[in-house]
Protein backbone atom coordinates (compact mmCIF):
# COMPACT_ATOMS: atom_id res chain seq x y z
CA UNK A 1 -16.41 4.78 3.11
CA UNK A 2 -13.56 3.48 5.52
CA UNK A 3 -10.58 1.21 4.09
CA UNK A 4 -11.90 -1.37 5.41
CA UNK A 5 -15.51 -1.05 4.41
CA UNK A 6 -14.01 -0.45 0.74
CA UNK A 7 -12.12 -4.46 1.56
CA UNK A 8 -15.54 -5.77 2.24
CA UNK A 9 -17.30 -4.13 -1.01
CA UNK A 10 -14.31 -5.70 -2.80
CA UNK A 11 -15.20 -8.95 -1.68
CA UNK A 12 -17.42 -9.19 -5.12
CA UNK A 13 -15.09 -8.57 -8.17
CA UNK A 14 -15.84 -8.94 -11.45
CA UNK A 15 -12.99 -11.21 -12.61
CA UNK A 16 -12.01 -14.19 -11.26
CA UNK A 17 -8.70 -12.78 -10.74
CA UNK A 18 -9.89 -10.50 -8.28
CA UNK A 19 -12.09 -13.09 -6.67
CA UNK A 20 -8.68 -15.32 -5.95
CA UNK A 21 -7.01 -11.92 -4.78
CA UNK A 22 -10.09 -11.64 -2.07
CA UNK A 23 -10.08 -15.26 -0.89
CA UNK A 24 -6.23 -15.27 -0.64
CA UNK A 25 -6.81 -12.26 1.69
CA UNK A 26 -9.23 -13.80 3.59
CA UNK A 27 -7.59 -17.38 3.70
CA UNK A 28 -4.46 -15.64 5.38
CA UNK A 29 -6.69 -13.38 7.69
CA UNK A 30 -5.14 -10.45 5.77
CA UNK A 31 -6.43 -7.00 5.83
CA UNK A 32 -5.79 -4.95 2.94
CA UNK A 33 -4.88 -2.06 4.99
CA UNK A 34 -1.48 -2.79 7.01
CA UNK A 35 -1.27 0.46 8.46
CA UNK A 36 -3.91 2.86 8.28
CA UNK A 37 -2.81 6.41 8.71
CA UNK A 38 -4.37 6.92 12.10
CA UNK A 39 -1.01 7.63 13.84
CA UNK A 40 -0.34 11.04 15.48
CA UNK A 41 2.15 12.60 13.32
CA UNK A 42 5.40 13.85 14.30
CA UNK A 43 5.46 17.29 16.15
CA UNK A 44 7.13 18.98 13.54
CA UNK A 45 3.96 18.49 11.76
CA UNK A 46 0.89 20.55 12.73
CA UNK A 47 -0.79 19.73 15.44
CA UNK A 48 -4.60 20.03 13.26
CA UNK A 49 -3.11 17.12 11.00
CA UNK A 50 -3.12 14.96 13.75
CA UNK A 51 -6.60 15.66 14.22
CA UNK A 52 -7.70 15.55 10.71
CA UNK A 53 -6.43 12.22 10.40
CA UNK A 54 -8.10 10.71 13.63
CA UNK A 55 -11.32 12.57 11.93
CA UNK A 56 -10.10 10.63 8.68
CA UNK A 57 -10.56 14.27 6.99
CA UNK A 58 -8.08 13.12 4.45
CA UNK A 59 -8.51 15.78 2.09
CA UNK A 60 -8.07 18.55 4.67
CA UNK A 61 -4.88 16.69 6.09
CA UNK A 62 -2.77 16.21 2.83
CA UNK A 63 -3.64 19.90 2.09
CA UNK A 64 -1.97 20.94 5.54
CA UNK A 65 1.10 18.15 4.56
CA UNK A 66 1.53 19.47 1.55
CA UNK A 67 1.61 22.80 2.37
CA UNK A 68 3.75 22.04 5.28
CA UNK A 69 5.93 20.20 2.91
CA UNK A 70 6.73 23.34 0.72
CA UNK A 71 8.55 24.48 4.01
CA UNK A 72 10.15 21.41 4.49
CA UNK A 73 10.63 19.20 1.52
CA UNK A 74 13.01 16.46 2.99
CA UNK A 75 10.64 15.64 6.07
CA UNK A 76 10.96 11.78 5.95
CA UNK A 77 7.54 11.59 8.31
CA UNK A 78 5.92 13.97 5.99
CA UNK A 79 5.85 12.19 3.06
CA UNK A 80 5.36 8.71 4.88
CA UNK A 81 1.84 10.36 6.23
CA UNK A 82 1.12 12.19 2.67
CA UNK A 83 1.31 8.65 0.93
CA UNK A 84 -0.92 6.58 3.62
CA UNK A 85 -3.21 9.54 3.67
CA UNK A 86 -3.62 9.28 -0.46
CA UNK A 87 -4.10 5.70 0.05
CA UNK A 88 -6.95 6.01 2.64
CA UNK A 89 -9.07 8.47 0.43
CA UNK A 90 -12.55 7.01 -0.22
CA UNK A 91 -10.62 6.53 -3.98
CA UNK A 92 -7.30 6.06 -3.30
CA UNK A 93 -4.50 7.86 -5.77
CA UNK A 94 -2.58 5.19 -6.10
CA UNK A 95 0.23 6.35 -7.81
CA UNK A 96 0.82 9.55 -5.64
CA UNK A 97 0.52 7.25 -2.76
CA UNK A 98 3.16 5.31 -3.84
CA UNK A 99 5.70 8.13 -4.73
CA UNK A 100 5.74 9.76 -1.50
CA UNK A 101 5.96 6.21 0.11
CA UNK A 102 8.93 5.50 -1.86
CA UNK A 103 10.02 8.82 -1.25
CA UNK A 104 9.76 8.55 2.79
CA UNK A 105 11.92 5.26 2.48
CA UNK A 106 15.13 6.71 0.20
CA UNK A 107 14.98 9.94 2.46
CA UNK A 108 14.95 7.65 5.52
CA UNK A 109 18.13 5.74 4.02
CA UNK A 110 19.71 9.31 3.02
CA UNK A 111 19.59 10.18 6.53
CA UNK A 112 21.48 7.43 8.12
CA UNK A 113 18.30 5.08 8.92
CA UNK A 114 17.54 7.42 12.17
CA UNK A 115 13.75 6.92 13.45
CA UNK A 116 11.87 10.33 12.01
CA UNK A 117 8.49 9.56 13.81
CA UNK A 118 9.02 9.43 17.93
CA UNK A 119 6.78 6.49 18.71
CA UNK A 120 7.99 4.39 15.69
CA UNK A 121 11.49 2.84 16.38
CA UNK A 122 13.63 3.04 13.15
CA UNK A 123 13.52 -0.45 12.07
CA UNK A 124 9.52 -0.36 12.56
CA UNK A 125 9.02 2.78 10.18
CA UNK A 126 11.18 1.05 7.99
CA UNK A 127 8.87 -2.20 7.92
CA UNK A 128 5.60 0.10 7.78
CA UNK A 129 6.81 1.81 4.64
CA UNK A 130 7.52 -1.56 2.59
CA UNK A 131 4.00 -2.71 4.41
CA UNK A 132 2.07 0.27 3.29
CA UNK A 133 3.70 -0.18 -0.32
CA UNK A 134 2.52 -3.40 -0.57
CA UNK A 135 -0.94 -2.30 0.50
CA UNK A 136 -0.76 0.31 -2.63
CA UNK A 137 0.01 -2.72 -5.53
CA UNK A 138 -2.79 -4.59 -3.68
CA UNK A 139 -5.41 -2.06 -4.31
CA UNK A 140 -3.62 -1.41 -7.66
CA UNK A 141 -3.87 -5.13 -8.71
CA UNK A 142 -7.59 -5.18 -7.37
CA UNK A 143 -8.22 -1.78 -9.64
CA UNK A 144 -6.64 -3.60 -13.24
CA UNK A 145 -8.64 -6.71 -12.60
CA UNK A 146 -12.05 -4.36 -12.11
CA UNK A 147 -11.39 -3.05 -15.33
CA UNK A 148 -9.63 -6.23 -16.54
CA UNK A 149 -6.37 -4.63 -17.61
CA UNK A 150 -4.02 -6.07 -19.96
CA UNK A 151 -2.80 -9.37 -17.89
CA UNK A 152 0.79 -8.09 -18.71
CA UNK A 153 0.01 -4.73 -16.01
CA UNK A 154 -1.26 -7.18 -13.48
CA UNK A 155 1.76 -9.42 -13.57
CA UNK A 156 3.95 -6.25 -13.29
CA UNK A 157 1.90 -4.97 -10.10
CA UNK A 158 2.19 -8.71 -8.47
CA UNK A 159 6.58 -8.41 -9.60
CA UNK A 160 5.98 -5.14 -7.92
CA UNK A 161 4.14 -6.51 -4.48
CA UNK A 162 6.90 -9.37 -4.58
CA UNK A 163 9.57 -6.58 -4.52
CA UNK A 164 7.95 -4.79 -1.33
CA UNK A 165 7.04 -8.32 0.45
CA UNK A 166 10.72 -9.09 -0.04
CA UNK A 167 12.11 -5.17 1.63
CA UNK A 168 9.70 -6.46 4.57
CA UNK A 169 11.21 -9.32 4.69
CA UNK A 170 14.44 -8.05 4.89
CA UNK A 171 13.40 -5.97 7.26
CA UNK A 172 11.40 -7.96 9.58
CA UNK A 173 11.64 -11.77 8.57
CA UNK A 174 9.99 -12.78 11.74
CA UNK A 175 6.72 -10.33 11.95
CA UNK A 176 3.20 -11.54 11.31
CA UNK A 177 2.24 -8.82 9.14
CA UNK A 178 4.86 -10.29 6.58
CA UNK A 179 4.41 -13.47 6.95
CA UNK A 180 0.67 -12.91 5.97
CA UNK A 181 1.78 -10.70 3.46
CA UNK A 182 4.18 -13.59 2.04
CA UNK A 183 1.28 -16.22 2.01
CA UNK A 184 -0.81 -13.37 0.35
CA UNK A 185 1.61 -12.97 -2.48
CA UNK A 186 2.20 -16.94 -2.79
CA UNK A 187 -1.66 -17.44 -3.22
CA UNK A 188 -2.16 -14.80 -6.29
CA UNK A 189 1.00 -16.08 -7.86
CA UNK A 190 -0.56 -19.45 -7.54
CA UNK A 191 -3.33 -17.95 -9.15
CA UNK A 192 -1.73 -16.38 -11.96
CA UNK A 193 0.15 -19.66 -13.04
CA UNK A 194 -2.77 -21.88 -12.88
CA UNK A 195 -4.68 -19.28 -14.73
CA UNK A 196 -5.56 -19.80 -18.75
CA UNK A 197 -3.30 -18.28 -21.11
CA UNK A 198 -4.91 -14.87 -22.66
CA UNK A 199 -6.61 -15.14 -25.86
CA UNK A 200 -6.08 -12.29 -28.52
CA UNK A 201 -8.96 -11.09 -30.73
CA UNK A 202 -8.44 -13.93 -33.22
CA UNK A 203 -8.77 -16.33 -30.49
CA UNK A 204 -5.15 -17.40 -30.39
CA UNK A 205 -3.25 -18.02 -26.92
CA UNK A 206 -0.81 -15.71 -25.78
């Protein structure tokens, strides 16, 4: 199943938390993918990953990443792929995703904010990292209210998707793609204050 088949499954959660996360999405006209990893990779990278990920073999190209990431460790473009490639896996890995994303932004800093991907100027590879982070607490947010999580790990994940909407921002104040991710974020904080209070076992508010 593609990302964005998995988006239109999604459209019928079991909470009603989830069900305000959908209709903010589609409200905005947001997809929950902002970037999927479709991009030909850098040339440093084997040329079979680039295949494997217009194929979508995901699997087959995070084993080649990996392994090419043994060689070299600090490849900013590397990791950037690894992480969008976990997050387009019929079942995403979530938190993997996310630590190579982070890890393809600091390395991009460390290095002097230099473009490491030759189609992607550096200030858009910034922008696609924070955009692609964002993407990982959405599906993470949609994945605690499918198995309604403690409301305390959801508010965390939506602190955490306010964190990456405002790095886009910084980035790119301007760009579409965060100014639907903005309106996104207002409409499940909306959500989340209107919401009832939790109730604990004895029934009291929380």
């Amino acid at each position: 199943m593609s990302r964005s088949d998995r988006d239109v499954a999604s459209s019928l959660p079991p909470r009603a938390i989830f069900t305000a996360v959908a209709l903010a999405a589609v409200s905005v006209g947001l997809s929950v993918s902002f970037f999927g990893c479709r991009q030909t990779p850098p040339s440093e990278l084997s040329p079979q990953v680039a295949t494997l990920i217009q194929e979508q073999k995901w699997d087959e190209a995070i084993a080649l990443i990996k392994h090419h990431l043994l060689v070299r460790p600090g490849d900013v473009a590397a990791h950037f792929y690894l992480g969008a490639c976990y997050v387009s896996l019929p079942d995403p890995v979530l938190a993997v995703a996310e630590g190579e994303l982070k890890t393809a932004l600091t390395l991009f800093r460390q290095s002097g904010a230099t473009g490491p991907v030759a189609d992607m100027t550096a200030k858009d590879f910034e922008l696609r990292c924070h955009l692609e982070i964002a993407n990982v607490y959405i599906l993470s947010i949609e994945a605690a209210a499918r198995v309604n999580a403690n409301p305390a790990v959801i508010d965390l994940l939506v602190r955490n998707l306010d964190a990456a909407a405002t790095g886009a921002a910084g980035v790119a104040p301007e760009d579409p793609r965060v100014k639907r991710l903005e309106d996104f974020l207002n409409h499940v904080i909306h959500h989340r204050r209107a919401a009832p209070p939790a109730k604990t076992e004895a029934g009291i508010s929380t």
